[in-house]
C-alpha atoms as a PDB file:
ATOM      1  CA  UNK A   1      48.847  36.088 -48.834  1.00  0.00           C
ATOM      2  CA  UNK A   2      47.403  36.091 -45.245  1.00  0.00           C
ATOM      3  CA  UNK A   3      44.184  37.032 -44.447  1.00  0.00           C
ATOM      4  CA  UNK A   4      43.640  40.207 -42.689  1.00  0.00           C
ATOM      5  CA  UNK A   5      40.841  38.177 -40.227  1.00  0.00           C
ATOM      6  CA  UNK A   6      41.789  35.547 -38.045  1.00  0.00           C
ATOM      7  CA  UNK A   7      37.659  34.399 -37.546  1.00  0.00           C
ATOM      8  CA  UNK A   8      37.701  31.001 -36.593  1.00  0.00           C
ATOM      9  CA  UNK A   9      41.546  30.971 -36.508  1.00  0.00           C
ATOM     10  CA  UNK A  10      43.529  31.273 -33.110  1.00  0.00           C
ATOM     11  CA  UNK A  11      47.403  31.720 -34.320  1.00  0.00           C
ATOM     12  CA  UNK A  12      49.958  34.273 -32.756  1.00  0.00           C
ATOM     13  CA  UNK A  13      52.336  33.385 -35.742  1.00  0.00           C
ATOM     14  CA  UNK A  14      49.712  34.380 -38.130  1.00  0.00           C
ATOM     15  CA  UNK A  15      48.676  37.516 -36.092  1.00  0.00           C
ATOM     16  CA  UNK A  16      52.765  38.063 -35.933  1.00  0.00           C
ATOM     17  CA  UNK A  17      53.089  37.629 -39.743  1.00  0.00           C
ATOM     18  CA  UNK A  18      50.296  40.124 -40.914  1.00  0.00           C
ATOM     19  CA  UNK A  19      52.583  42.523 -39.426  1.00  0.00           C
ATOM     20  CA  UNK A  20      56.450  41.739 -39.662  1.00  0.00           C
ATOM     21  CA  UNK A  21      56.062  38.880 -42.297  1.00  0.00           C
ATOM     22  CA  UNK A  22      57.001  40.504 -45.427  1.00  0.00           C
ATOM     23  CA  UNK A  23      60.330  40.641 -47.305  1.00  0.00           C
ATOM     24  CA  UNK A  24      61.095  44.506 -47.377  1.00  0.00           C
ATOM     25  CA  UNK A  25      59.704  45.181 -43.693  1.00  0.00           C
ATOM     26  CA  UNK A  26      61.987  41.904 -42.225  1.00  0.00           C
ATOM     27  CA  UNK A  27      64.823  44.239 -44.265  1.00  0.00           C
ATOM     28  CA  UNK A  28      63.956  47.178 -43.207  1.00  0.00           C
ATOM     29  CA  UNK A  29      63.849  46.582 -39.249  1.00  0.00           C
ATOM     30  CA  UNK A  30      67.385  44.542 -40.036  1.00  0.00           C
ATOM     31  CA  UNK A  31      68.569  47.909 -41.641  1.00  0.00           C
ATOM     32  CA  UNK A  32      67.128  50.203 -38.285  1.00  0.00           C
ATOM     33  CA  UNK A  33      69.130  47.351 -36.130  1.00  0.00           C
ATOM     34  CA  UNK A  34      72.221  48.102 -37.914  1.00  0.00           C
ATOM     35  CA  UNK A  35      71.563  51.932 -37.039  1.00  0.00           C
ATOM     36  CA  UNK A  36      69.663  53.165 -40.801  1.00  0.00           C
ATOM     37  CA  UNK A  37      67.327  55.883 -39.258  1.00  0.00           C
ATOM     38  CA  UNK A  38      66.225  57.775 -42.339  1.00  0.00           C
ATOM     39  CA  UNK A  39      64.272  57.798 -45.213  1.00  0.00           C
ATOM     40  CA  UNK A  40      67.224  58.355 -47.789  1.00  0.00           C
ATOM     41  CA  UNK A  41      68.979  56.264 -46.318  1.00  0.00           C
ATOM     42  CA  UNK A  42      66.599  53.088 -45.964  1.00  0.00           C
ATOM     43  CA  UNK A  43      66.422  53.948 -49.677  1.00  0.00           C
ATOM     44  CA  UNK A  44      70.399  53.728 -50.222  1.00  0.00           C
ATOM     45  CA  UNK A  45      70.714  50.519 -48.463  1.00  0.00           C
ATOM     46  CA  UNK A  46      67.634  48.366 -49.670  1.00  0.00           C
ATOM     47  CA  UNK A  47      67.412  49.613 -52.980  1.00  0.00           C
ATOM     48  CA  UNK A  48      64.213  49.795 -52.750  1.00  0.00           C
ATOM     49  CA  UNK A  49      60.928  51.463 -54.695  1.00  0.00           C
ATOM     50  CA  UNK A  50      60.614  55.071 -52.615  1.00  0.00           C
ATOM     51  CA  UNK A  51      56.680  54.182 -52.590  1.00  0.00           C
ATOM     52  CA  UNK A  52      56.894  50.821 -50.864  1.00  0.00           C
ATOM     53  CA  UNK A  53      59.450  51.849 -48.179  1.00  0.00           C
ATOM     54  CA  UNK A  54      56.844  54.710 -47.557  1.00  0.00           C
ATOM     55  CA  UNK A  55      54.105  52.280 -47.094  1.00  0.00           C
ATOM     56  CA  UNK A  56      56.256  49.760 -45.014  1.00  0.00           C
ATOM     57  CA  UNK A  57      57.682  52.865 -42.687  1.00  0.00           C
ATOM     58  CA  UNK A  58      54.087  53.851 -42.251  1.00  0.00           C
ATOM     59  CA  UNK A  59      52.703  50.572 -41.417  1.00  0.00           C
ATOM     60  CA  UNK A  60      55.410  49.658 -38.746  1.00  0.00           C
ATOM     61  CA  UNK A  61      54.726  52.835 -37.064  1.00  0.00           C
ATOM     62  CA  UNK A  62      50.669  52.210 -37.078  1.00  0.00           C
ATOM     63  CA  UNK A  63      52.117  48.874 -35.100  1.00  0.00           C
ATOM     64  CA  UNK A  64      54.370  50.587 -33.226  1.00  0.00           C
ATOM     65  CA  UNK A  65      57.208  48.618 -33.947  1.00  0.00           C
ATOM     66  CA  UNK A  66      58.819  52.362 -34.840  1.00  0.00           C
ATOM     67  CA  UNK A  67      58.558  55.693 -34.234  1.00  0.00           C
ATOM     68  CA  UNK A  68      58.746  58.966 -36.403  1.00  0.00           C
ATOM     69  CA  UNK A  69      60.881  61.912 -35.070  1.00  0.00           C
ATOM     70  CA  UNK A  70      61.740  64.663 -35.857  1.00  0.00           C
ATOM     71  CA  UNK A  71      65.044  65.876 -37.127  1.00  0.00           C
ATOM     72  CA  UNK A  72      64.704  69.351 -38.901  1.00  0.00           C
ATOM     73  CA  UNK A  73      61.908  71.816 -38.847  1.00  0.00           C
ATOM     74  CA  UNK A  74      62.559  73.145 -42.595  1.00  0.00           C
ATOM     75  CA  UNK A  75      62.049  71.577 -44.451  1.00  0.00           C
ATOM     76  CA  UNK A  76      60.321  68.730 -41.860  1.00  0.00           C
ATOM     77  CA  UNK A  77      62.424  65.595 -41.860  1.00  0.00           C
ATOM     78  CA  UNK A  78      62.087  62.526 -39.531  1.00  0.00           C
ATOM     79  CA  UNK A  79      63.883  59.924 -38.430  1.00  0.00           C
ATOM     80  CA  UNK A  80      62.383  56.405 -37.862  1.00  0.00           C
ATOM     81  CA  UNK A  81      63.760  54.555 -34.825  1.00  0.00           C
ATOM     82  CA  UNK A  82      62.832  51.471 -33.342  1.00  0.00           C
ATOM     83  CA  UNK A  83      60.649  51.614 -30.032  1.00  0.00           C
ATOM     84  CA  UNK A  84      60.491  48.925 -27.693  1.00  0.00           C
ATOM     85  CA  UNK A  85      58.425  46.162 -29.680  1.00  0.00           C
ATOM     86  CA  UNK A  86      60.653  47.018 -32.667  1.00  0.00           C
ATOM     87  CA  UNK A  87      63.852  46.136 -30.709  1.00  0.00           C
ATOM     88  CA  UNK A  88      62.066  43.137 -29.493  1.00  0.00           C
ATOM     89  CA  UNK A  89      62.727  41.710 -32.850  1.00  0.00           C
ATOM     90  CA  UNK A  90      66.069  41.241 -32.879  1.00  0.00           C
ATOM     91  CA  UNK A  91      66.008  37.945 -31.637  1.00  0.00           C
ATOM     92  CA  UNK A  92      63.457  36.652 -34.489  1.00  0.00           C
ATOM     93  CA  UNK A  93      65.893  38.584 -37.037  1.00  0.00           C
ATOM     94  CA  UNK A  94      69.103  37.053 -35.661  1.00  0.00           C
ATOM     95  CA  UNK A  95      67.652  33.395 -35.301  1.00  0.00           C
ATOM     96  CA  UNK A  96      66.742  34.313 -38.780  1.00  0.00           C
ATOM     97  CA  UNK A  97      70.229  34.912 -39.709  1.00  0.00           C
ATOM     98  CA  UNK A  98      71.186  31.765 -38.090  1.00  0.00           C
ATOM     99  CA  UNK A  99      68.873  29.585 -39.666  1.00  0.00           C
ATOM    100  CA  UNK A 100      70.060  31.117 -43.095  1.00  0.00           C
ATOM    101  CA  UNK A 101      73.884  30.611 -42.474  1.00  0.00           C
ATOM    102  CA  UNK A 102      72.863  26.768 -41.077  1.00  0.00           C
ATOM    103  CA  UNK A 103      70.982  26.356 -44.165  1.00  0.00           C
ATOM    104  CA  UNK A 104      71.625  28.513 -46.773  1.00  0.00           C
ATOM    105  CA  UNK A 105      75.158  28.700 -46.636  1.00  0.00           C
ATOM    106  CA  UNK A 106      77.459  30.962 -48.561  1.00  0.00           C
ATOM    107  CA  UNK A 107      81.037  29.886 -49.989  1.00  0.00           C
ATOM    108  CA  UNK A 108      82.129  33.133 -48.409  1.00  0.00           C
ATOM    109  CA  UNK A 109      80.688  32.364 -45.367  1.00  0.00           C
ATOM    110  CA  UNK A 110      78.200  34.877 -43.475  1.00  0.00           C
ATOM    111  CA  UNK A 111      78.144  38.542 -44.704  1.00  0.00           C
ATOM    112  CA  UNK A 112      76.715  39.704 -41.086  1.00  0.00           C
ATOM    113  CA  UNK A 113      76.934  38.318 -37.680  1.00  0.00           C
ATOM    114  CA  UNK A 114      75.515  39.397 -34.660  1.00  0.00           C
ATOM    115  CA  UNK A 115      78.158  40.502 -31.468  1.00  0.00           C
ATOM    116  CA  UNK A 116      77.592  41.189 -28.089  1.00  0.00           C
ATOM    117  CA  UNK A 117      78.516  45.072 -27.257  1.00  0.00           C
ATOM    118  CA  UNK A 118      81.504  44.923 -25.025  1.00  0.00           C
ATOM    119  CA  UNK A 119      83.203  41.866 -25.056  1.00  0.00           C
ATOM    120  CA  UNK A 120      82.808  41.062 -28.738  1.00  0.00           C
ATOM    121  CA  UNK A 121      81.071  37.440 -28.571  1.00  0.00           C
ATOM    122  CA  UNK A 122      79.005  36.035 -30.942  1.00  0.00           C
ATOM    123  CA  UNK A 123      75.451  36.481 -29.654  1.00  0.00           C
ATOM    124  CA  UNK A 124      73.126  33.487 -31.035  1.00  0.00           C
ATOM    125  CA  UNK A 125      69.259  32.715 -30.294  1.00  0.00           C
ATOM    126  CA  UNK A 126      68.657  29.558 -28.113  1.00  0.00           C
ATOM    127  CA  UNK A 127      65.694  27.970 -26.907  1.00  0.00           C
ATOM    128  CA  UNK A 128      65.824  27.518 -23.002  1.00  0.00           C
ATOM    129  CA  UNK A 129      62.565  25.865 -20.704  1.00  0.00           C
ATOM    130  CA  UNK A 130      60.632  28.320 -18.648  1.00  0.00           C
ATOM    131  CA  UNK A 131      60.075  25.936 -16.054  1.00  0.00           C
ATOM    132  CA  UNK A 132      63.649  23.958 -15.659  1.00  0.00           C
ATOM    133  CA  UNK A 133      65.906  27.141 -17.115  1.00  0.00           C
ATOM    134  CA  UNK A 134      67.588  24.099 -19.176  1.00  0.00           C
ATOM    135  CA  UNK A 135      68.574  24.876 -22.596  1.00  0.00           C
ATOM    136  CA  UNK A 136      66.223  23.056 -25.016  1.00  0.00           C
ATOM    137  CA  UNK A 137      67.093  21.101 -28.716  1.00  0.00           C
ATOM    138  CA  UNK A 138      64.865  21.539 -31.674  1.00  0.00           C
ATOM    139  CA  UNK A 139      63.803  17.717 -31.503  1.00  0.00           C
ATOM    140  CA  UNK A 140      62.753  18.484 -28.054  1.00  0.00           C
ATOM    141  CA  UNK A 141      59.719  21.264 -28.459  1.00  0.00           C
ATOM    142  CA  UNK A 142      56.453  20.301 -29.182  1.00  0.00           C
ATOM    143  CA  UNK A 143      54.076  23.345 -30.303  1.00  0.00           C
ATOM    144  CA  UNK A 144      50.493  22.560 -29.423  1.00  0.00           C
ATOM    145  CA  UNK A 145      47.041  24.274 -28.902  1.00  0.00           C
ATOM    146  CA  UNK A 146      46.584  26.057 -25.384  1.00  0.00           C
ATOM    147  CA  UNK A 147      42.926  26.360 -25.615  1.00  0.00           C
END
């Protein structure tokens, strides 16, 4: 488990972690990109304990990675969509994906894959240089200290 402080520790992965890093949140921003909005629902698809899907759902909205709305007055319902940080996670979960079907393979092959709206591609997550706009290999990145 992570520490909650980051004293004397400088790390946006870390910082990143603490809030996305866990099993049942990764699945349950995967679900709300494959269009799961509500509670029940989250609950039909994950199979998952109705107490820790309420604490996860309430954490990502503290972080505003989603949102609660309303749906019906009465009883009150919401929905919980994704907001703009929460979308901005669909690369990590699809290079996520890819790293799984690279190397954890199933005989069966993949049981999702990511397409681009429209012309039906396969959308995949690349690594490309700021300063060249040249698409970069694994073997070439080196992740160092800034300050």
């Amino acid at each position: 488990m992570l520490r909650h402080t980051y004293e004397g520790q400088d790390c946006n992965l870390a910082r990143a972690l603490e809030v996305v890093g866990e099993r049942w949140t990764l699945l349950i921003i995967r679900s709300a990109l494959l269009g799961t909005k509500r509670f029940d629902a989250f609950l039909e698809h994950l199979d998952i304990a109705r107490n820790v899907l309420t604490r996860r759902l309430t954490r990502l909205v503290e972080h505003g990675i989603m949102e609660r709305v309303p749906y019906q007055d009465r009883p009150a319902r919401y929905e919980y969509r994704l907001t703009p940080a929460g979308l901005d996670l669909t690369r990590a979960v699809i290079a996520l994906m890819q790293w799984g079907d690279r190397n954890l393979p199933l005989e069966t092959g993949p049981p999702r894959r990511a397409d681009h709206i429209g012309c039906e591609g396969t959308v995949h997550v690349e690594l490309r240089c700021a300063g060249c706009g040249r698409q970069v290999h694994d073997e070439e990145v080196e992740v160092r200290p800034v300050r």
